[in-house]
N, C-alpha and C. Protein backbone atom coordinates (compact mmCIF):
# COMPACT_ATOMS: atom_id res chain seq x y z
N UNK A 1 209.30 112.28 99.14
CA UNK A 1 207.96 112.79 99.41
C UNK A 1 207.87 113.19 100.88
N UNK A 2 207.48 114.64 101.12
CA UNK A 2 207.27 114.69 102.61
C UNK A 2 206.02 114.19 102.96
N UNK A 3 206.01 112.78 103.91
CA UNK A 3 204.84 112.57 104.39
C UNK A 3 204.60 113.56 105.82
N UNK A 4 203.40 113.07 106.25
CA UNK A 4 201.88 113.72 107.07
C UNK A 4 202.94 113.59 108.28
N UNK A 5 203.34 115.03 109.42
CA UNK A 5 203.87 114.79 110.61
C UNK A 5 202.73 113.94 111.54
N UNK A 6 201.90 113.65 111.43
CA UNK A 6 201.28 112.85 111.99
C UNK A 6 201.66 111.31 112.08
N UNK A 7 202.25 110.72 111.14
CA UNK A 7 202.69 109.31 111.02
C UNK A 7 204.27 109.70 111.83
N UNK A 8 204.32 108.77 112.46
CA UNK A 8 205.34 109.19 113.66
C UNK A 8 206.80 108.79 113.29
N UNK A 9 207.89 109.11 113.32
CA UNK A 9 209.16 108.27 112.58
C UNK A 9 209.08 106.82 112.53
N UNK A 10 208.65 106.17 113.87
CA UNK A 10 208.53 104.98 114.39
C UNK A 10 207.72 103.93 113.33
N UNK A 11 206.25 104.29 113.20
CA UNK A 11 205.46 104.46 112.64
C UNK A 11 205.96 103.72 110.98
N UNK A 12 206.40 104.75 110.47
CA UNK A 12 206.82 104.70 109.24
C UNK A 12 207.89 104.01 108.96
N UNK A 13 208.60 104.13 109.58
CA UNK A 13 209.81 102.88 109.68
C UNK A 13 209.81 101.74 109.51
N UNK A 14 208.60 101.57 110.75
CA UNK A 14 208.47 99.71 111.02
C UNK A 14 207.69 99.68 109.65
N UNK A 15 206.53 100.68 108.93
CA UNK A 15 205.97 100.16 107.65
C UNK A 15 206.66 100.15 106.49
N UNK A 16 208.03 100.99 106.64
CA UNK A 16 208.85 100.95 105.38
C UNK A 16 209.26 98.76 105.34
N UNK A 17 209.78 98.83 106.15
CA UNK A 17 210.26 97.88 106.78
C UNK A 17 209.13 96.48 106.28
N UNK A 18 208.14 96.67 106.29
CA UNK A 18 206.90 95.62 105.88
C UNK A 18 206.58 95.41 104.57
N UNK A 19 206.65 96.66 103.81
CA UNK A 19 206.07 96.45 102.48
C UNK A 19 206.81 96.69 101.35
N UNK A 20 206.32 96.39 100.12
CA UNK A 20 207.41 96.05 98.83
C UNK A 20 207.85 97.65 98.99
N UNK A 21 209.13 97.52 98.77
CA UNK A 21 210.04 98.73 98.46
C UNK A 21 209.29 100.09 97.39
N UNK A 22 208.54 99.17 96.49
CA UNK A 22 208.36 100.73 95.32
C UNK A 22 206.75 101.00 95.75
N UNK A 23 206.34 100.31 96.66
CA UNK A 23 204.52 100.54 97.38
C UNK A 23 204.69 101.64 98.56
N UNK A 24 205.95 101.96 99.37
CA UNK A 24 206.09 102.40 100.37
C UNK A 24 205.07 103.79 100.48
N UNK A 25 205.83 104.57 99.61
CA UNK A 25 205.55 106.20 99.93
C UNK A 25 204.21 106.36 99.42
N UNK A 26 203.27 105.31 98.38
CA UNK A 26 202.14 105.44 97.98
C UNK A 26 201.06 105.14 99.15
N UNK A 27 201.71 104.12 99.91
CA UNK A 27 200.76 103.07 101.08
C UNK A 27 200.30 104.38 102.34
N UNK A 28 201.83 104.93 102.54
CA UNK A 28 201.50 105.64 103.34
C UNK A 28 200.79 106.69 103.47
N UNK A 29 201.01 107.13 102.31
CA UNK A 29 199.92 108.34 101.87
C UNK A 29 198.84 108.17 101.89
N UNK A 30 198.46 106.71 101.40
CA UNK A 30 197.16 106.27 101.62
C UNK A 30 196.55 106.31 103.08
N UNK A 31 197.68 105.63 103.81
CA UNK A 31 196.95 105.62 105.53
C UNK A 31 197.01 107.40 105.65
N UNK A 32 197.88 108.28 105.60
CA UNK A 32 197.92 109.73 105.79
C UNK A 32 196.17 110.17 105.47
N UNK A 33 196.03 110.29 104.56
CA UNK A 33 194.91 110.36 103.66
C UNK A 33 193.61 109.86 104.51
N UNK A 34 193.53 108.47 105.03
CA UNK A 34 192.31 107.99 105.21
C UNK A 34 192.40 108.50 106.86
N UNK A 35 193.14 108.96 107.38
CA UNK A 35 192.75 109.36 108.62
C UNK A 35 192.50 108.50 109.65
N UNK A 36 192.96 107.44 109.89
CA UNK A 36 192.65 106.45 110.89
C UNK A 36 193.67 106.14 111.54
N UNK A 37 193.58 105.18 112.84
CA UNK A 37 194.59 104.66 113.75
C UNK A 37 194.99 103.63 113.09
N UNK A 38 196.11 103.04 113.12
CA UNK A 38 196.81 101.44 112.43
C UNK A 38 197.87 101.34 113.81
N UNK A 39 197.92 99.81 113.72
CA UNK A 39 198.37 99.18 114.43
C UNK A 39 198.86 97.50 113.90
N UNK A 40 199.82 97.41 114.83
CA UNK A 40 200.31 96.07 114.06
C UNK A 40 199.74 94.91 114.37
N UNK A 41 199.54 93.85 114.27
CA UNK A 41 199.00 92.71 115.18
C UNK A 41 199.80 91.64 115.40
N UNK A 42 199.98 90.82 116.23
CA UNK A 42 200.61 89.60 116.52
C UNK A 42 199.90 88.56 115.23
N UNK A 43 200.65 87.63 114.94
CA UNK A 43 200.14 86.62 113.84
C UNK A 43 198.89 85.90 114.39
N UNK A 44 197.60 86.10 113.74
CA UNK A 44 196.09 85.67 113.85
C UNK A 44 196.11 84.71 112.77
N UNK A 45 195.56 83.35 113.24
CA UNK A 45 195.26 82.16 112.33
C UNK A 45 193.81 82.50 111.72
N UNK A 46 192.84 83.41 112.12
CA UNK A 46 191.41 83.61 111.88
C UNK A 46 191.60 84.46 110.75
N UNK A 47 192.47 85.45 110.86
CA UNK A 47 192.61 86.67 109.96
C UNK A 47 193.69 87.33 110.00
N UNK A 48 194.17 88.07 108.29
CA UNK A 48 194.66 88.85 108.50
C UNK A 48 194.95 90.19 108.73
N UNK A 49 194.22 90.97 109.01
CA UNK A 49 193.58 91.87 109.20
C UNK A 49 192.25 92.41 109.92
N UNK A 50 192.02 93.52 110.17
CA UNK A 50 190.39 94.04 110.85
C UNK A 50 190.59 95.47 110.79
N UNK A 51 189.31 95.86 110.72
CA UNK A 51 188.48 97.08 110.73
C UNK A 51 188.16 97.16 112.23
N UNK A 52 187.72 97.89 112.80
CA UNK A 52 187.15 98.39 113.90
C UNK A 52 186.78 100.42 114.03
N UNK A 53 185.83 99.85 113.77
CA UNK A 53 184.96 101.64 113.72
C UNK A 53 185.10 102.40 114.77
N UNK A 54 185.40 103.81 114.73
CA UNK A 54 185.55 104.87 115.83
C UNK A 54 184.36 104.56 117.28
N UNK A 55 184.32 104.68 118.05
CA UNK A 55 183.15 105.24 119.22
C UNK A 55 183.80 106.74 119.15
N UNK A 56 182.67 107.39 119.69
CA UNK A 56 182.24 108.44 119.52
C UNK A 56 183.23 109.53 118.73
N UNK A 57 183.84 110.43 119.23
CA UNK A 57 185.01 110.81 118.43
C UNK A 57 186.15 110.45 117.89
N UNK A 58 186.22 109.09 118.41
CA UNK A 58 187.66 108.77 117.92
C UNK A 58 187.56 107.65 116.82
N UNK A 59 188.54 107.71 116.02
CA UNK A 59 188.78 107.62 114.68
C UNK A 59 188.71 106.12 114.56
N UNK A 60 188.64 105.55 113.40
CA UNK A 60 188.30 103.86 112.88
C UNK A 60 189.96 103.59 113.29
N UNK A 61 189.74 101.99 113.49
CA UNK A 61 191.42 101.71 113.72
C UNK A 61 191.28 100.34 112.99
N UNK A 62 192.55 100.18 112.16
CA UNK A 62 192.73 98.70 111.11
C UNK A 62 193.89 98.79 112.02
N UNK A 63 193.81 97.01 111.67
CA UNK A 63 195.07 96.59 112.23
C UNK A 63 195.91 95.17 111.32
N UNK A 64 197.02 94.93 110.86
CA UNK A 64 197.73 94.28 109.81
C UNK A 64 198.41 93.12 110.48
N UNK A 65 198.50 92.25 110.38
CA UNK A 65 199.29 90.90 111.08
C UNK A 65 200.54 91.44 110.61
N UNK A 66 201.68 91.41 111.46
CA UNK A 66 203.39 91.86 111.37
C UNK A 66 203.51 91.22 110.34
N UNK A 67 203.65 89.58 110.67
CA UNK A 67 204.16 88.82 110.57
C UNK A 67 204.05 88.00 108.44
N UNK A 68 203.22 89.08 108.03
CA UNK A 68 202.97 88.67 106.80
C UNK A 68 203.94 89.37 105.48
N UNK A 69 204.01 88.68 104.20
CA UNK A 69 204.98 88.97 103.70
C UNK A 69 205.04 90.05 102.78
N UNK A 70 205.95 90.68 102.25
CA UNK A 70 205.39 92.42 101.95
C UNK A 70 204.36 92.28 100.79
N UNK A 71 204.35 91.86 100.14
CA UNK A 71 202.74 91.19 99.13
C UNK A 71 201.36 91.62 99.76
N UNK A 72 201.73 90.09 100.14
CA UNK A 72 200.42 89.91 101.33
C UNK A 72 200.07 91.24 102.31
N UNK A 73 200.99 91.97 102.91
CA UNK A 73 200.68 92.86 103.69
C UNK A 73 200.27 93.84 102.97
N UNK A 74 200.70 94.19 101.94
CA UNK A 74 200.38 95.78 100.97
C UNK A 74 198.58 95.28 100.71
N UNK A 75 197.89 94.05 100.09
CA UNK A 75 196.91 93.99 99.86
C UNK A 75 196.04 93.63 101.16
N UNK A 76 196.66 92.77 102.41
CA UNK A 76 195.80 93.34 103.42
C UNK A 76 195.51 94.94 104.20
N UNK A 77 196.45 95.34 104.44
CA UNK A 77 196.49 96.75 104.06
C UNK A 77 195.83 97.66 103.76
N UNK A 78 195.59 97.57 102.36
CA UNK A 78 194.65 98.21 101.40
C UNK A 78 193.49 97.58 101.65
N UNK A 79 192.93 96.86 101.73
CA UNK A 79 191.66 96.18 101.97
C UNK A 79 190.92 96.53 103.29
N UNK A 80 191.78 96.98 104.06
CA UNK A 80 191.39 97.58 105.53
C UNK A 80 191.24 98.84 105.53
N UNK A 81 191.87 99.40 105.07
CA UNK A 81 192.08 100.83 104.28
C UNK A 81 190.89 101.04 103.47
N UNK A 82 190.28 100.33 102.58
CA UNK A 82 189.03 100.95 101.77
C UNK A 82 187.80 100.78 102.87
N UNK A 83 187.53 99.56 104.05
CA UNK A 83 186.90 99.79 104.97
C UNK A 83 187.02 101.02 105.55
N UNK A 84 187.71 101.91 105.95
CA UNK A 84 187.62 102.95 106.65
C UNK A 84 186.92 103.90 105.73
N UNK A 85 187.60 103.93 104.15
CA UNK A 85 186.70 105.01 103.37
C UNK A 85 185.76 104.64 103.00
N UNK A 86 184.99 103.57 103.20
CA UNK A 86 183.57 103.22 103.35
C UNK A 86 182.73 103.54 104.31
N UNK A 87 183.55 103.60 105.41
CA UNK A 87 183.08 103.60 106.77
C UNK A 87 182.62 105.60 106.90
N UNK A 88 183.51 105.91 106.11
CA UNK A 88 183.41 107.72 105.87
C UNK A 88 182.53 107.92 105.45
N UNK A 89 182.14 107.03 103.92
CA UNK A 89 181.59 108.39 102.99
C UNK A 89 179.82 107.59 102.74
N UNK A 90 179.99 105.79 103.35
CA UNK A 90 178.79 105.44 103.17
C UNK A 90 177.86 105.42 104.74
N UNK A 91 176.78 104.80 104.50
CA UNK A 91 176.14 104.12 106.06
C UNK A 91 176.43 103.29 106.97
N UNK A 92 176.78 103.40 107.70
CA UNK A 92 177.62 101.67 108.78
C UNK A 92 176.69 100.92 108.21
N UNK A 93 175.06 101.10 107.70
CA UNK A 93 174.96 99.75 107.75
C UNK A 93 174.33 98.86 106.31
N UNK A 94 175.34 99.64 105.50
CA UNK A 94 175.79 98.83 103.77
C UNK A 94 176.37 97.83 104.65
N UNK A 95 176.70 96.71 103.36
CA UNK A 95 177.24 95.08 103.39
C UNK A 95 178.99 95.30 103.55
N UNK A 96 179.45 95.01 104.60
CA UNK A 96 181.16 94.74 104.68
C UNK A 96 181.94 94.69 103.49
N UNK A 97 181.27 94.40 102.28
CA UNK A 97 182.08 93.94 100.82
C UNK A 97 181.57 94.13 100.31
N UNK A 98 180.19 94.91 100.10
CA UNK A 98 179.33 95.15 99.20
C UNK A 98 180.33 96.40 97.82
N UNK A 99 179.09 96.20 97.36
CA UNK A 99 179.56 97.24 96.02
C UNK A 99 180.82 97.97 96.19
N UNK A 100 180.29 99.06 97.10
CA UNK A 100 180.98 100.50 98.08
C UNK A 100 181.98 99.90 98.17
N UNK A 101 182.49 98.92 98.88
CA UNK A 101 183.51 98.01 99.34
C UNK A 101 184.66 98.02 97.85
N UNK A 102 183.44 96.62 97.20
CA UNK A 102 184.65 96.70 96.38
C UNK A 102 185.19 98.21 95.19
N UNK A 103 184.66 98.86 94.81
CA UNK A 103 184.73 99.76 93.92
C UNK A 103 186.40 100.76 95.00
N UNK A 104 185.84 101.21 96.40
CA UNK A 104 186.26 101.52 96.80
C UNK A 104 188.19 100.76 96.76
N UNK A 105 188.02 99.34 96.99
CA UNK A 105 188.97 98.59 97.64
C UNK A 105 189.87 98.73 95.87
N UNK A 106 189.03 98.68 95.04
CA UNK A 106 189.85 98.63 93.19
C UNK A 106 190.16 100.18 93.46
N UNK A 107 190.03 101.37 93.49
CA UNK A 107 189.97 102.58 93.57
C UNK A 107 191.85 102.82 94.52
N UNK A 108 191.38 102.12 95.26
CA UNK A 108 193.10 102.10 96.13
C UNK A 108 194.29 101.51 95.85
N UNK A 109 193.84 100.22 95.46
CA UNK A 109 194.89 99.17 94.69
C UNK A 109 195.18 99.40 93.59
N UNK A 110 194.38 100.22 92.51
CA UNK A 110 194.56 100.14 91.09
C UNK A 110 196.48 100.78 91.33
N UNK A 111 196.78 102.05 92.00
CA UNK A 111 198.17 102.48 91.77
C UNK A 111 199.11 101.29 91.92
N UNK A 112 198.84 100.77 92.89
CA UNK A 112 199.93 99.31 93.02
C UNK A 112 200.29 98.14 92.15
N UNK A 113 199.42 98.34 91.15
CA UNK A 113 199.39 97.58 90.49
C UNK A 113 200.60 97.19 88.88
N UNK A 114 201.46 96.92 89.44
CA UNK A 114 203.09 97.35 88.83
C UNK A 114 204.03 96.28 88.75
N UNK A 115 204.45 96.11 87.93
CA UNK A 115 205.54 94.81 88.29
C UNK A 115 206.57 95.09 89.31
N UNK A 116 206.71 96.04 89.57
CA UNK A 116 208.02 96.45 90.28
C UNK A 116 207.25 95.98 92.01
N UNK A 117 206.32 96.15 91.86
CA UNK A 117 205.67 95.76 93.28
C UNK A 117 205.10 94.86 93.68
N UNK A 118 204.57 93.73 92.43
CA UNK A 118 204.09 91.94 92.89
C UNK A 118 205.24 91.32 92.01
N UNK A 119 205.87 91.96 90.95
CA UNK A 119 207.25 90.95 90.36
C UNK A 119 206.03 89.95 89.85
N UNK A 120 206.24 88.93 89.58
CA UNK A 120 205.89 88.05 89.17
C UNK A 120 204.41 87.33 89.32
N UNK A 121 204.12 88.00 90.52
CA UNK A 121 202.68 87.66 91.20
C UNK A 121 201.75 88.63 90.58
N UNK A 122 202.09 89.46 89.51
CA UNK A 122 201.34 90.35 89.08
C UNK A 122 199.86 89.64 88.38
N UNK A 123 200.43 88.90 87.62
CA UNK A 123 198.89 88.22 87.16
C UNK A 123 197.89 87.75 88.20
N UNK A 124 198.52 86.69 89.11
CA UNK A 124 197.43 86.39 90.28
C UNK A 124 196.64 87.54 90.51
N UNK A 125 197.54 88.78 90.63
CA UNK A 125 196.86 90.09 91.87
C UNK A 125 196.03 91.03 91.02
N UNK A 126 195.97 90.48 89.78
CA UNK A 126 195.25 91.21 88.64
C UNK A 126 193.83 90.95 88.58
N UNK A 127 194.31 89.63 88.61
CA UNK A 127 192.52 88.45 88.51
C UNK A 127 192.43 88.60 89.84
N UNK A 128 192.51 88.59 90.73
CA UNK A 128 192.13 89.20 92.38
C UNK A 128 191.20 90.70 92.44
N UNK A 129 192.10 91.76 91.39
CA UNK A 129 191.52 92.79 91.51
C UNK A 129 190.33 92.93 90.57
N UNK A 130 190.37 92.30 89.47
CA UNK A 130 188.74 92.44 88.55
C UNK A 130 187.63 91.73 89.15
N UNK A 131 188.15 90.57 90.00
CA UNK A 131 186.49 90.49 90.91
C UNK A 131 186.38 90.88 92.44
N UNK A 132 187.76 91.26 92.89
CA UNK A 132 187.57 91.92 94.40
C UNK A 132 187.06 91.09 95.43
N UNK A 133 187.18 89.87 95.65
CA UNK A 133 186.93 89.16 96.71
C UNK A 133 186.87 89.66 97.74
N UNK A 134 186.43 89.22 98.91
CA UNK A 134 186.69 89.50 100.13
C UNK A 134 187.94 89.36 100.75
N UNK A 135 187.54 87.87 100.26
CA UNK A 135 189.26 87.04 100.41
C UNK A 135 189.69 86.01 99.38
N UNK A 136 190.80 86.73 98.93
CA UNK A 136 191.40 85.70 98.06
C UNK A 136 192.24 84.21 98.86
N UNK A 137 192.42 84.33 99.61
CA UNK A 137 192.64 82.92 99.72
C UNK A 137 191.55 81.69 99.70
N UNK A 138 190.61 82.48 99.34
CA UNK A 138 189.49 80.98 99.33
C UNK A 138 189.12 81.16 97.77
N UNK A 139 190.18 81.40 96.89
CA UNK A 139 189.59 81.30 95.43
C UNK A 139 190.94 80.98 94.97
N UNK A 140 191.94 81.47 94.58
CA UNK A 140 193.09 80.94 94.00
C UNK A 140 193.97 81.13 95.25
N UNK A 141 194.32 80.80 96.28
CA UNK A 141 195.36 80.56 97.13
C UNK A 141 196.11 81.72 97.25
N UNK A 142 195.92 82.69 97.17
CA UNK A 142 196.84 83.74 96.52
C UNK A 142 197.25 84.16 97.68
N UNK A 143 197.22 84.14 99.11
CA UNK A 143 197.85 84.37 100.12
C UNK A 143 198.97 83.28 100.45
N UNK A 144 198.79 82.35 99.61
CA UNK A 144 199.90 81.35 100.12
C UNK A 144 200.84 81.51 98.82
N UNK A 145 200.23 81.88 97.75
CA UNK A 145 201.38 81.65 96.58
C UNK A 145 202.04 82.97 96.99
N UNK A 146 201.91 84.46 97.46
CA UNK A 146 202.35 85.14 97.97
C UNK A 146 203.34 85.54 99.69
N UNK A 147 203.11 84.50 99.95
CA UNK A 147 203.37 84.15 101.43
C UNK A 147 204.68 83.43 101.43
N UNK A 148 205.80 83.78 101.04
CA UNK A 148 207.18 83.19 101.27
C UNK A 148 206.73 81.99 100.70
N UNK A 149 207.87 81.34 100.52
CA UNK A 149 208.32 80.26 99.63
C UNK A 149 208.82 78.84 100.20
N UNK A 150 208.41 77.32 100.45
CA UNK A 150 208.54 76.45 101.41
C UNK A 150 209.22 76.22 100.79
N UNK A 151 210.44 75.00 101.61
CA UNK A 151 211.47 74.31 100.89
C UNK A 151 210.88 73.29 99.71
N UNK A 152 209.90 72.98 99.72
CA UNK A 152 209.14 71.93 98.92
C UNK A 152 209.32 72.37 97.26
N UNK A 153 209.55 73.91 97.50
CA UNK A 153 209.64 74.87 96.24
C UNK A 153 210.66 75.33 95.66
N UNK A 154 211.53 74.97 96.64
CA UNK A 154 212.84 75.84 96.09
C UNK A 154 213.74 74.99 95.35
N UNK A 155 214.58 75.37 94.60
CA UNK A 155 215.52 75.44 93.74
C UNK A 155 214.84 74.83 92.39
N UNK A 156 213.60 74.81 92.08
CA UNK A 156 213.31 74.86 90.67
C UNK A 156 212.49 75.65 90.29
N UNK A 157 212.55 76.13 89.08
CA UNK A 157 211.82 77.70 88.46
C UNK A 157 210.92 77.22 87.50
N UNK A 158 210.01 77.92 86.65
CA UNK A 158 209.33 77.60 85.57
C UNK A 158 209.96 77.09 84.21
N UNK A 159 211.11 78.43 84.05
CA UNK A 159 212.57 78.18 83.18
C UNK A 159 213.04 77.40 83.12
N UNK A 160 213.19 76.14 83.79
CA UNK A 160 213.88 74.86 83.70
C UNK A 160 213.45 73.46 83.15
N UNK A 161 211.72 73.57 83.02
CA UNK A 161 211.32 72.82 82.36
C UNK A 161 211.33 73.05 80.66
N UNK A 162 210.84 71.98 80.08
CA UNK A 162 210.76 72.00 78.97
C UNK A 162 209.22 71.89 78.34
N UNK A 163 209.23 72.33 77.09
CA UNK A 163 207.89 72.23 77.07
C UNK A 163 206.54 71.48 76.98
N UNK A 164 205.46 71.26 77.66
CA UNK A 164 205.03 70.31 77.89
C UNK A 164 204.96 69.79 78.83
N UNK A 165 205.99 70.12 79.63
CA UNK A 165 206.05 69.11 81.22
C UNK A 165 204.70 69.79 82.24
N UNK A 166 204.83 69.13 83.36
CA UNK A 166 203.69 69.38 84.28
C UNK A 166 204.04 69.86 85.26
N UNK A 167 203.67 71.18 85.65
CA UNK A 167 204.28 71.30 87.31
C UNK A 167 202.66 72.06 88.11
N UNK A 168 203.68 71.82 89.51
CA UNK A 168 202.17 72.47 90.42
C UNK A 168 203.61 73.93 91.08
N UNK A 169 202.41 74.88 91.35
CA UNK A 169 202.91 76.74 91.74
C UNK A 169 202.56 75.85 93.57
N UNK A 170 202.94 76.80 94.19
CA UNK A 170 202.65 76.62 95.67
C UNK A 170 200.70 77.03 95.98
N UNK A 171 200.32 77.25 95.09
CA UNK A 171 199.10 77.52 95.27
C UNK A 171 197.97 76.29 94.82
N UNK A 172 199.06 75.36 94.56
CA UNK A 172 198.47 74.40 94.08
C UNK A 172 198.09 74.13 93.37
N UNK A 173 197.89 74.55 92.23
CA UNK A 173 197.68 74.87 91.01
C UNK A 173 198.16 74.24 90.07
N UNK A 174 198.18 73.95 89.25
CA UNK A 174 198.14 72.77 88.34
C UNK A 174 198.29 73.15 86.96
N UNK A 175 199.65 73.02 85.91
CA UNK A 175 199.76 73.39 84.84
C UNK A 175 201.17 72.73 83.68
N UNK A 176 200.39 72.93 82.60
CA UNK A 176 201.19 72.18 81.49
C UNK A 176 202.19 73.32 81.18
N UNK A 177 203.49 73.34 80.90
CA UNK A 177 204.31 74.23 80.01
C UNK A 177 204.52 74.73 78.61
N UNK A 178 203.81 76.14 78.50
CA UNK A 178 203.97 76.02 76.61
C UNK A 178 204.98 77.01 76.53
N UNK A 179 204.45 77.67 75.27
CA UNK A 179 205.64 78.64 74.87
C UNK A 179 206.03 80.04 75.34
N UNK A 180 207.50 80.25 75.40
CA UNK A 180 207.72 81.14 76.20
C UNK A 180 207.27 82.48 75.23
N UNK A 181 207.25 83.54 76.25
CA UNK A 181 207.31 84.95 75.57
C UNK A 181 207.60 86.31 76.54
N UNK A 182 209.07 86.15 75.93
CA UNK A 182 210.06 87.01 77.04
C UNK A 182 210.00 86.36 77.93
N UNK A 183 209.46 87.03 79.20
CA UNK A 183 210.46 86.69 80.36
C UNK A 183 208.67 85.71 81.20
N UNK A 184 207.95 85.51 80.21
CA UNK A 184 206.59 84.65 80.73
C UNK A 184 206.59 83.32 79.90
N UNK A 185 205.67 82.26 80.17
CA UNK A 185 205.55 81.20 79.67
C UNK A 185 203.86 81.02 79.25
N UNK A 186 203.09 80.54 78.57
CA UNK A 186 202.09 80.68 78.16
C UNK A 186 201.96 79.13 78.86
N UNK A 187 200.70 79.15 79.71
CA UNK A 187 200.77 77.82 80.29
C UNK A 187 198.89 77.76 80.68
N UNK A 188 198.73 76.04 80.33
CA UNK A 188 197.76 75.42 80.38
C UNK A 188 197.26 75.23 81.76
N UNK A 189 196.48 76.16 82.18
CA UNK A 189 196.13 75.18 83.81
C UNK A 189 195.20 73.91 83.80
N UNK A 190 195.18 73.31 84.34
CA UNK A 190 194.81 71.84 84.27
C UNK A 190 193.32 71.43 84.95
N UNK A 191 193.76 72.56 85.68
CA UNK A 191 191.92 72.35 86.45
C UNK A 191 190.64 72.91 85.42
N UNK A 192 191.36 73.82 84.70
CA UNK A 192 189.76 74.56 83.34
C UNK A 192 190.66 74.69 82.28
N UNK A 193 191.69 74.22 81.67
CA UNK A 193 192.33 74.13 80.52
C UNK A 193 192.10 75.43 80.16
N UNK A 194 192.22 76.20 80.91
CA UNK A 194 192.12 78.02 80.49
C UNK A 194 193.96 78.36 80.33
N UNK A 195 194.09 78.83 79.03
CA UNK A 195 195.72 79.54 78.94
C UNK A 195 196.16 81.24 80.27
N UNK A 196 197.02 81.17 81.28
CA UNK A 196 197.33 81.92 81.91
C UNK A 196 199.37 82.30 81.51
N UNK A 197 199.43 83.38 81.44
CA UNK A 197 200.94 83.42 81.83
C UNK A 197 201.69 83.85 82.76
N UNK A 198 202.70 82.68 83.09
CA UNK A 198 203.72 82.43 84.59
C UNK A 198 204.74 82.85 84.23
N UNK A 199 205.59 83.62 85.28
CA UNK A 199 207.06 84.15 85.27
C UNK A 199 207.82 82.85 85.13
N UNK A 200 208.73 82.94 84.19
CA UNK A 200 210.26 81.88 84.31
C UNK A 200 210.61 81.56 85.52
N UNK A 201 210.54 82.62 86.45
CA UNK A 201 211.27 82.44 87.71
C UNK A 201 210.68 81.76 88.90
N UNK A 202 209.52 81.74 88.42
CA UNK A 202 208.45 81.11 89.51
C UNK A 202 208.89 79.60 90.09
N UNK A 203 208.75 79.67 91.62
CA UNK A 203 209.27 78.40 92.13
C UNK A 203 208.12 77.08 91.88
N UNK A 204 208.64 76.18 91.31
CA UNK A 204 207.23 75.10 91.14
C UNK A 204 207.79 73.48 91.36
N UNK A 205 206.80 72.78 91.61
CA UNK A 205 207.42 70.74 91.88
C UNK A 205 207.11 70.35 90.73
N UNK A 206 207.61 69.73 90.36
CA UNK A 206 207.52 69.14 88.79
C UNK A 206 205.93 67.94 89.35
N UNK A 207 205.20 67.58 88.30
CA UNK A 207 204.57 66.50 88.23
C UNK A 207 204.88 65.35 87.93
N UNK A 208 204.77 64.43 88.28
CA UNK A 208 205.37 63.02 87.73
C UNK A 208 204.34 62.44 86.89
């Protein structure tokens, strides 16, 4: 795809470099498209991301924490990104997340929405996108179950239990093992006994 000579080699590089491999040439088009300044940020414990609106002629500028993992960065990203086309087409002074917000913020994300680009995190980022939070990390953890993987997690998968057993996801989350189907597991979460399905591959601690 020839992108916008405006996005600078540099530019595009360091964002190839950030985000899931099959989101690349869509993301950018997106920033091409919305017309704004981006910039990277040093790692912020407050946030990951910001908006900041033009003064007088010059253009809105978002800015993305480096340091986040290509997941996490594609949906902060985009979320900063529908601020600016809010910031275009509505009043500065609608609600930060209001309606405009979210309709807008589903309107951008819906293309991303692919296995090839959350793998396995696709369900989380599904139920993320039908109610559009502000922020998902204060509803299902989903910046941390997306956020690299602690040793606490590694070397056991969903696939390895049997059925019935108990494990917790890094999101903390809480669930019984049922039956598989293909390459998912049909599983009980424990906090609302609501049925969700988890990838085989998913890293999880067994329950005792």
């Amino acid at each position: 795809m020839n992108m916008n000579p405006g996005i600078s080699p540099e530019l595009r590089n360091k964002l190839s470099s950030k985000l899931p491999p099959a989101a690349i040439e869509a993301a950018i088009l997106t920033l091409v498209q919305s017309n704004c300044k981006f910039r990277f940020s040093s790692s912020r414990k407050t946030k990951l991301g910001d908006f900041r609106p033009g003064k007088g002629l010059s253009r809105p500028t978002i800015t993305v924490n480096a340091d986040l993992q290509p997941q996490l960065f594609l949906l902060t990203f985009i979320h900063e990104l529908a601020h600016v086309q809010v910031y275009d087409h509505y009043s500065p002074r609608i609600a930060p997340h209001g309606e405009e917000w979210k309709v807008t913020y589903r309107s951008l994300l819906r293309p991303f929405l692919r296995e090839d680009v959350f793998g396995e995190r696709l369900g989380e980022v599904l139920e993320h996108f039908r109610e559009a939070p502000a922020s998902w990390s204060n509803r299902h953890s989903l910046s941390n179950l997306i956020a690299g993987e602690s040793k606490e997690y590694e070397g056991e998968t969903v696939d390895q239990l049997r059925e019935g057993e108990l494990f917790q996801l890094q999101s903390g989350r809480q669930f019984k093992l049922g039956l598989k189907r293909r390459t998912r597991f049909l599983c009980v979460d424990l906090s609302n006994q609501k049925k969700y399905l988890v990838h085989g591959s998913t890293p999880i601690k067994r329950i005792a």
